[in-house]
Protein backbone atom coordinates (compact mmCIF):
# COMPACT_ATOMS: atom_id res chain seq x y z
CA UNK A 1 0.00 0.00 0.00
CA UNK A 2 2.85 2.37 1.06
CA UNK A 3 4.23 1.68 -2.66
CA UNK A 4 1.05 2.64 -4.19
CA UNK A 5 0.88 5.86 -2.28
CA UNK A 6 4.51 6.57 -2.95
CA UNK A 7 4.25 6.10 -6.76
CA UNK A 8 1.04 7.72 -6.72
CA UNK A 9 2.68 10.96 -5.48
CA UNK A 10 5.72 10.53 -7.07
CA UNK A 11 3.64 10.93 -10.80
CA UNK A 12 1.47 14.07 -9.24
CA UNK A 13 5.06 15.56 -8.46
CA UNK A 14 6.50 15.44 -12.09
CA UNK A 15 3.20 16.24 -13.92
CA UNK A 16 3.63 19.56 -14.90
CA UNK A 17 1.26 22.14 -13.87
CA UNK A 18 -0.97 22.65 -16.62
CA UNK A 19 -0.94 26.21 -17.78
CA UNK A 20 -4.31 28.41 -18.21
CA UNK A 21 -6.55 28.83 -21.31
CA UNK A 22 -6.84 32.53 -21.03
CA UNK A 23 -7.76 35.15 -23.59
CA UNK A 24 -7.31 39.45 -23.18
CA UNK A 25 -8.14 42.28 -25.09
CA UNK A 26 -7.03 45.69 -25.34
CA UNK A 27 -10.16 47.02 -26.42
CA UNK A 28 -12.66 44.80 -24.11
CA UNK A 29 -12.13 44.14 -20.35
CA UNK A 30 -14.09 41.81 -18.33
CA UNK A 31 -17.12 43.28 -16.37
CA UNK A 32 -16.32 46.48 -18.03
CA UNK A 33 -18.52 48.76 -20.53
CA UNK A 34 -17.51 48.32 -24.32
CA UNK A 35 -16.23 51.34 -26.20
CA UNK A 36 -18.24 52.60 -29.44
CA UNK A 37 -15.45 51.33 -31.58
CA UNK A 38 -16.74 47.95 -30.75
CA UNK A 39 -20.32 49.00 -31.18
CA UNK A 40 -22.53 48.09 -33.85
CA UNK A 41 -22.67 51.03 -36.77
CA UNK A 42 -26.68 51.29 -36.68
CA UNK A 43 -26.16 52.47 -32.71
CA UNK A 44 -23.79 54.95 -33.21
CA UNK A 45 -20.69 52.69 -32.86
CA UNK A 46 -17.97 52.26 -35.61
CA UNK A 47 -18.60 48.18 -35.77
CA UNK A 48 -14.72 47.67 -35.38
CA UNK A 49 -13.93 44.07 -34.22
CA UNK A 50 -11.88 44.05 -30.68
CA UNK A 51 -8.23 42.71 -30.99
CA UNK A 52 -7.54 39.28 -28.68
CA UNK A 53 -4.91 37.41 -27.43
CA UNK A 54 -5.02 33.97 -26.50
CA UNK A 55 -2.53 31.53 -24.79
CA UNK A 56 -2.16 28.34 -22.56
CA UNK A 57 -4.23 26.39 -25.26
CA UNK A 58 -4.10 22.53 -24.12
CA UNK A 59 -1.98 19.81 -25.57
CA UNK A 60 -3.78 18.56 -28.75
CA UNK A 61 -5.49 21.55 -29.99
CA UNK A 62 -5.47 21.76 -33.40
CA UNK A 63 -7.25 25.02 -34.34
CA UNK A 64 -9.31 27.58 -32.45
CA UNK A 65 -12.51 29.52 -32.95
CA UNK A 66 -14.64 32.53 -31.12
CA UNK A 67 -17.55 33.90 -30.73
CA UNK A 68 -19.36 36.40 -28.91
CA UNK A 69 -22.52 36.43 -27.27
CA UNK A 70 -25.33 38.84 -26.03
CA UNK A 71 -26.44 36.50 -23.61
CA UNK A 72 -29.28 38.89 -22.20
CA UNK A 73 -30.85 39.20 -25.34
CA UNK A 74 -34.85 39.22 -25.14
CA UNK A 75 -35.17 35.90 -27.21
CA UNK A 76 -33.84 33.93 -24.50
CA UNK A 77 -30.89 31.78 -26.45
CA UNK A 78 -28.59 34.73 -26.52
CA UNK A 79 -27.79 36.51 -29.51
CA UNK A 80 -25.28 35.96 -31.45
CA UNK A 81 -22.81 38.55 -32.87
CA UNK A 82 -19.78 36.97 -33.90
CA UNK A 83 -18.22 33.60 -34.97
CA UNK A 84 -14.90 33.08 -36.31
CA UNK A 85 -13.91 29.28 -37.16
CA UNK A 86 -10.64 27.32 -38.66
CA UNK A 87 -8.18 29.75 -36.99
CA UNK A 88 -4.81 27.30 -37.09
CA UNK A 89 -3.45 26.70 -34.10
CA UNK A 90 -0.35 28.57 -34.96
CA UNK A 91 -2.18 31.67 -34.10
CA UNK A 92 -2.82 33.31 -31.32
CA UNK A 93 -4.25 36.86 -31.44
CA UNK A 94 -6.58 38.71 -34.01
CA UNK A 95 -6.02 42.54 -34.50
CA UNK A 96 -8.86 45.09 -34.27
CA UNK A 97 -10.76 45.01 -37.42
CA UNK A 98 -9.35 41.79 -38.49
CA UNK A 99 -13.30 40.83 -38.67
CA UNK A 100 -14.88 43.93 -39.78
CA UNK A 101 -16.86 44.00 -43.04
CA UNK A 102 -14.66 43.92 -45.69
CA UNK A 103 -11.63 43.02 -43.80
CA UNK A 104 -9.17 40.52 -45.30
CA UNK A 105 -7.30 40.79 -42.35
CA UNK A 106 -8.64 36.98 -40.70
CA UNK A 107 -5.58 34.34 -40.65
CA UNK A 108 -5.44 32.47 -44.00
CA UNK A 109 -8.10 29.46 -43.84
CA UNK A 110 -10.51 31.35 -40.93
CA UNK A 111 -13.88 31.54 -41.70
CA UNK A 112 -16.63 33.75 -40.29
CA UNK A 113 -20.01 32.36 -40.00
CA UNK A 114 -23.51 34.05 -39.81
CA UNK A 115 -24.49 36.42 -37.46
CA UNK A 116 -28.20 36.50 -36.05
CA UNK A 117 -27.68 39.43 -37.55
CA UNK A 118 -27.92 37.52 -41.00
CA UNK A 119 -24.85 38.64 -42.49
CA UNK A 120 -20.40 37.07 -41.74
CA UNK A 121 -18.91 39.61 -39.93
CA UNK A 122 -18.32 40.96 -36.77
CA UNK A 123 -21.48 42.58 -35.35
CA UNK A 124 -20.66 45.04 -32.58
CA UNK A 125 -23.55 45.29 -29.42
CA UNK A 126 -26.80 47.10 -29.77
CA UNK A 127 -29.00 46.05 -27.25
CA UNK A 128 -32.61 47.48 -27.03
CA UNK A 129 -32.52 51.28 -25.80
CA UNK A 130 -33.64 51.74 -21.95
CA UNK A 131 -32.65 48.02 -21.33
CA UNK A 132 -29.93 47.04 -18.66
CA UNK A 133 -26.31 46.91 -20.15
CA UNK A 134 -26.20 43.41 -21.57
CA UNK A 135 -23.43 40.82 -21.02
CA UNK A 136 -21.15 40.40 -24.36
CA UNK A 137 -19.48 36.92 -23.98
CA UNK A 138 -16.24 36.54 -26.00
CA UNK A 139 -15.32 32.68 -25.64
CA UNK A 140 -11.98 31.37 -27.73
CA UNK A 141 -12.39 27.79 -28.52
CA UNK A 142 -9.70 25.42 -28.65
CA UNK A 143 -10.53 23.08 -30.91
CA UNK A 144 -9.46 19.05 -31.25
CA UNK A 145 -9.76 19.15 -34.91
CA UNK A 146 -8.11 21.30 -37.81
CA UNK A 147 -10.95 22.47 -38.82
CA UNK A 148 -14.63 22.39 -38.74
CA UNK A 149 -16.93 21.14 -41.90
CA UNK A 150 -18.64 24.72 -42.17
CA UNK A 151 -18.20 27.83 -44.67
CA UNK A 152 -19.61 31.29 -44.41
CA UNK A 153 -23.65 30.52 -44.35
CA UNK A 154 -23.03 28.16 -41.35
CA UNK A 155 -25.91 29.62 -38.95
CA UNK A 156 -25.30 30.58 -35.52
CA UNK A 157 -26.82 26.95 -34.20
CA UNK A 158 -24.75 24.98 -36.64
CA UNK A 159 -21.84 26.59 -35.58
CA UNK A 160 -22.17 26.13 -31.71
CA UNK A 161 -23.13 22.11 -32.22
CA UNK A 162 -19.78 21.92 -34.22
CA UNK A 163 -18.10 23.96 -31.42
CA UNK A 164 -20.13 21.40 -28.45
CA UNK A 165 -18.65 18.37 -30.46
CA UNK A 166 -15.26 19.61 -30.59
CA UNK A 167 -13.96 22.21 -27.83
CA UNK A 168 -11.09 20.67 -25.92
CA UNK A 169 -11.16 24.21 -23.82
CA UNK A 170 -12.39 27.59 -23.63
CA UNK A 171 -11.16 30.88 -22.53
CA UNK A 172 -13.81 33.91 -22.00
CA UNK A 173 -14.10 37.74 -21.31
CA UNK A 174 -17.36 39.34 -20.92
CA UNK A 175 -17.96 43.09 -21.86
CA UNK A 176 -21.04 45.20 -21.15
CA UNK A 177 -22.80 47.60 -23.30
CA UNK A 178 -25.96 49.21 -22.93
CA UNK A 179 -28.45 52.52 -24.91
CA UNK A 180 -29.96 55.11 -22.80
CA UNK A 181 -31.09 56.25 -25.96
């Protein structure tokens, strides 16, 4: 028994501490308000998707993806505003407006998929006016495989089953916006 314990510890001692899956921004910070750069053209903003760094992906990821998330929207699934797929796992940041309309600024082999918005680009926030500043959920996926089976009129639902099936880890930040008027 004594052996057992001793080997037992003696593997937990020279597994190395896995590192964290974390992703930053310079342009969103978690809990904080978004700026109007960020925000969605029709409310005033300038639509301009935020730059992110990722790191401490796990061992076996072989691609990432992200999305982001009004998760207080009034339809009750969340609304989605942003989904960028096939990202190889070589990379590990996107610069601001690397998914703005028009942009050919996305890794080579990164695809954007559908918005509820209907259209593949970055969608900045634009949450009712008068409602409470809703919660903008950026997640980076790492992913097990290279790439997912999707292209650019992969809906929103599509997209997240692919994600379910696949995600090894995810990292998150959560910005706030919200329209007085």
């Amino acid at each position: 028994m004594r052996a057992l314990i001793f080997g037992a510890a003696l593997a937990a001692a020279a597994t190395p501490a896995l590192a964290e899956f974390i992703v930053s921004s310079t342009n969103v910070k978690s809990g904080s308000p978004m700026a109007l750069a960020q925000v969605l053209g029709s409310c005033n903003g300038q639509n301009i998707s935020p730059a992110l760094n990722w790191s401490g992906e796990p061992v076996g990821t072989q691609s990432f993806a992200l999305t982001m998330v009004d998760t207080d929207a009034r339809n009750g699934k969340g609304w989605w505003h942003w989904s960028v797929f096939n990202i190889p796992a070589s990379v590990h940041a996107l610069a601001a407006g690397a998914a703005s309309e028009g942009s050919k600024d996305l890794p080579a082999g990164a695809i954007q998929g559908r918005t509820d918005f209907g259209f593949s680009y970055y969608g900045g926030p634009c949450p009712p006016v008068g409602d409470h500043a809703h919660h903008y959920e950026i997640t980076v996926y790492a992913l097990r495989v290279p790439s997912l089976p999707l292209d650019e009129t992969a809906p929103s639902a599509q997209v997240g089953s692919s994600l379910a099936a696949n995600t090894l880890a995810t990292a998150k930040i959560v910005g706030r916006y919200g329209r007085s008027k």
